[in-house]
Protein backbone atom coordinates (compact mmCIF):
# COMPACT_ATOMS: atom_id res chain seq x y z
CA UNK A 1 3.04 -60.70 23.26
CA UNK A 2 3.09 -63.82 21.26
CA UNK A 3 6.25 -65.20 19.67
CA UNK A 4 5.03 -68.01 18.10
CA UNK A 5 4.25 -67.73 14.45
CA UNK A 6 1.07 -68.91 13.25
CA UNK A 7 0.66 -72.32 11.98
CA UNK A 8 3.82 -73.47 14.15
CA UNK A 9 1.76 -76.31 16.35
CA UNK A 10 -1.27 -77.87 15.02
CA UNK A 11 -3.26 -77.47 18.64
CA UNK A 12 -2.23 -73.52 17.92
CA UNK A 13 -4.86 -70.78 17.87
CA UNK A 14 -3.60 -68.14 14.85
CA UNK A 15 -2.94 -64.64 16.64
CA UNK A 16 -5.71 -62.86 14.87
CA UNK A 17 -8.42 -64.83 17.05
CA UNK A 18 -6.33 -63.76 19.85
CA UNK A 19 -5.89 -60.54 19.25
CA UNK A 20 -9.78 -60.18 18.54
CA UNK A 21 -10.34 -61.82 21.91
CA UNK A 22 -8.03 -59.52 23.72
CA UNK A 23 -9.52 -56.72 22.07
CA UNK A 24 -12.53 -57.49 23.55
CA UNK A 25 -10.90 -57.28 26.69
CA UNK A 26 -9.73 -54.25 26.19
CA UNK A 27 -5.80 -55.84 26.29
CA UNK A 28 -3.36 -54.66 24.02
CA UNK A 29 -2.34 -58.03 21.71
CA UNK A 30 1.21 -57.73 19.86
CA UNK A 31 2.35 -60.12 17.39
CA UNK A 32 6.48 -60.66 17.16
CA UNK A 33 7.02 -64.49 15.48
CA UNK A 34 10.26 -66.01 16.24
CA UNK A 35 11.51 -68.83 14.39
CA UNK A 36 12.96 -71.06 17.08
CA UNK A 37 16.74 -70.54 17.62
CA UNK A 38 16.72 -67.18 15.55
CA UNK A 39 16.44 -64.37 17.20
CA UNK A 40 17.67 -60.83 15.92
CA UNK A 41 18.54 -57.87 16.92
CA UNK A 42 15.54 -56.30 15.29
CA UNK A 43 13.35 -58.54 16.98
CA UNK A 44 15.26 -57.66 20.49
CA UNK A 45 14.64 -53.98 19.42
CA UNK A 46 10.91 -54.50 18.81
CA UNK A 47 10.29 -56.14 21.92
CA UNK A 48 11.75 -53.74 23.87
CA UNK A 49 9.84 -50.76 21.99
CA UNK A 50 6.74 -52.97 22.70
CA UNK A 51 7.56 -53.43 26.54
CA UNK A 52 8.75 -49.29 26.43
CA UNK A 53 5.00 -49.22 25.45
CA UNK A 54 3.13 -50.91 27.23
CA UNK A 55 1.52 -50.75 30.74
CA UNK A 56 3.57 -53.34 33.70
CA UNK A 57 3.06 -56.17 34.01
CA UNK A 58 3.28 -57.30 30.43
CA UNK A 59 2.77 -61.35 29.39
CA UNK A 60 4.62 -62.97 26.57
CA UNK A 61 4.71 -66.33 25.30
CA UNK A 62 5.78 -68.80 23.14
CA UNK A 63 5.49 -72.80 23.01
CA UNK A 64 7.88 -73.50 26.04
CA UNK A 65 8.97 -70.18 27.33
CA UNK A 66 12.63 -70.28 25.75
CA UNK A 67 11.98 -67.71 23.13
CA UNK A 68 10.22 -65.06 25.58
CA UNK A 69 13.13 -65.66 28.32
CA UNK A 70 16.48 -65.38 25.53
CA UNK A 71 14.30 -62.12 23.99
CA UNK A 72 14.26 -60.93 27.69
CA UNK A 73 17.80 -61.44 28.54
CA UNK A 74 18.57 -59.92 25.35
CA UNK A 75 16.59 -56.77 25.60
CA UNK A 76 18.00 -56.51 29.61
CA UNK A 77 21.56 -56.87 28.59
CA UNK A 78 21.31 -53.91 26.18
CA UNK A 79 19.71 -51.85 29.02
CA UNK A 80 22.76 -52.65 30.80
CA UNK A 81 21.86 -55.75 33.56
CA UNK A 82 24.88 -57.48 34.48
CA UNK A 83 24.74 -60.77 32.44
CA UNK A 84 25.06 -62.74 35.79
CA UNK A 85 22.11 -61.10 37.24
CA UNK A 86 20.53 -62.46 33.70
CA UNK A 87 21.25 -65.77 33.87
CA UNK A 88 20.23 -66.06 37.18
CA UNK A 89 16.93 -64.66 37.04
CA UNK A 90 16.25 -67.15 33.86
CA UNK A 91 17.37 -69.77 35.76
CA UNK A 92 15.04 -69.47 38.40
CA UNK A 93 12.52 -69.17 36.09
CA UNK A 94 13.75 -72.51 34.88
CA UNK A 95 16.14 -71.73 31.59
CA UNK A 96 19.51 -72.07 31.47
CA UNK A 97 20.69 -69.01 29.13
CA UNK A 98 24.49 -70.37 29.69
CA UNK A 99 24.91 -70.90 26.08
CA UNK A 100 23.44 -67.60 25.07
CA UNK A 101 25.89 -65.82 26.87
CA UNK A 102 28.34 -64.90 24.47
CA UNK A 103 25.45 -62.81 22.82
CA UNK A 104 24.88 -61.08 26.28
CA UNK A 105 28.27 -59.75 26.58
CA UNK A 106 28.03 -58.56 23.39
């Protein structure tokens, strides 16, 4: 999954050559762009209908990892994960979700 809309970095491959390459790998490509900082619930929604989807393990990215973790605490707070379990997890994975917390309550 790639969150990163095209054009966003100029060192940036556009998602169409990716998802050509990972065709020819016989990998499922999705496209989801996030603007940086503005995540919705739709997008939460999609991701999660994407991951419902697809076969484990699934890889998502964007420029630094921030967007993929917050849509991934999102997405595992409306399946019900205690927030703290959340927030720990991303911070191991080095991002601290403290701020995003009010969202994860809900």
């Amino acid at each position: 999954m790639c969150f990163r809309p095209d054009g966003e970095g100029a060192d940036q491959t556009d998602f169409s050559h990716i998802a050509e390459e990972a065709k020819e790998l016989n990998v499922k490509a999705h496209y989801l762009p996030i603007i940086p900082g503005q995540i919705t619930d739709e997008q939460v929604a999609e991701f999660g209908r994407i991951l419902q989807h697809s076969l484990a393990p699934s890889f998502a990215y964007c420029h630094s990892g921030a967007r993929a973790t917050r849509l991934w605490a999102l997405n595992q707070a409306q399946a019900g994960r205690p927030v703290d379990e959340i927030l720990r997890a991303a911070k191991m994975a080095g991002h601290d979700l403290t701020a995003l917390a009010p969202r994860l309550i809900g």
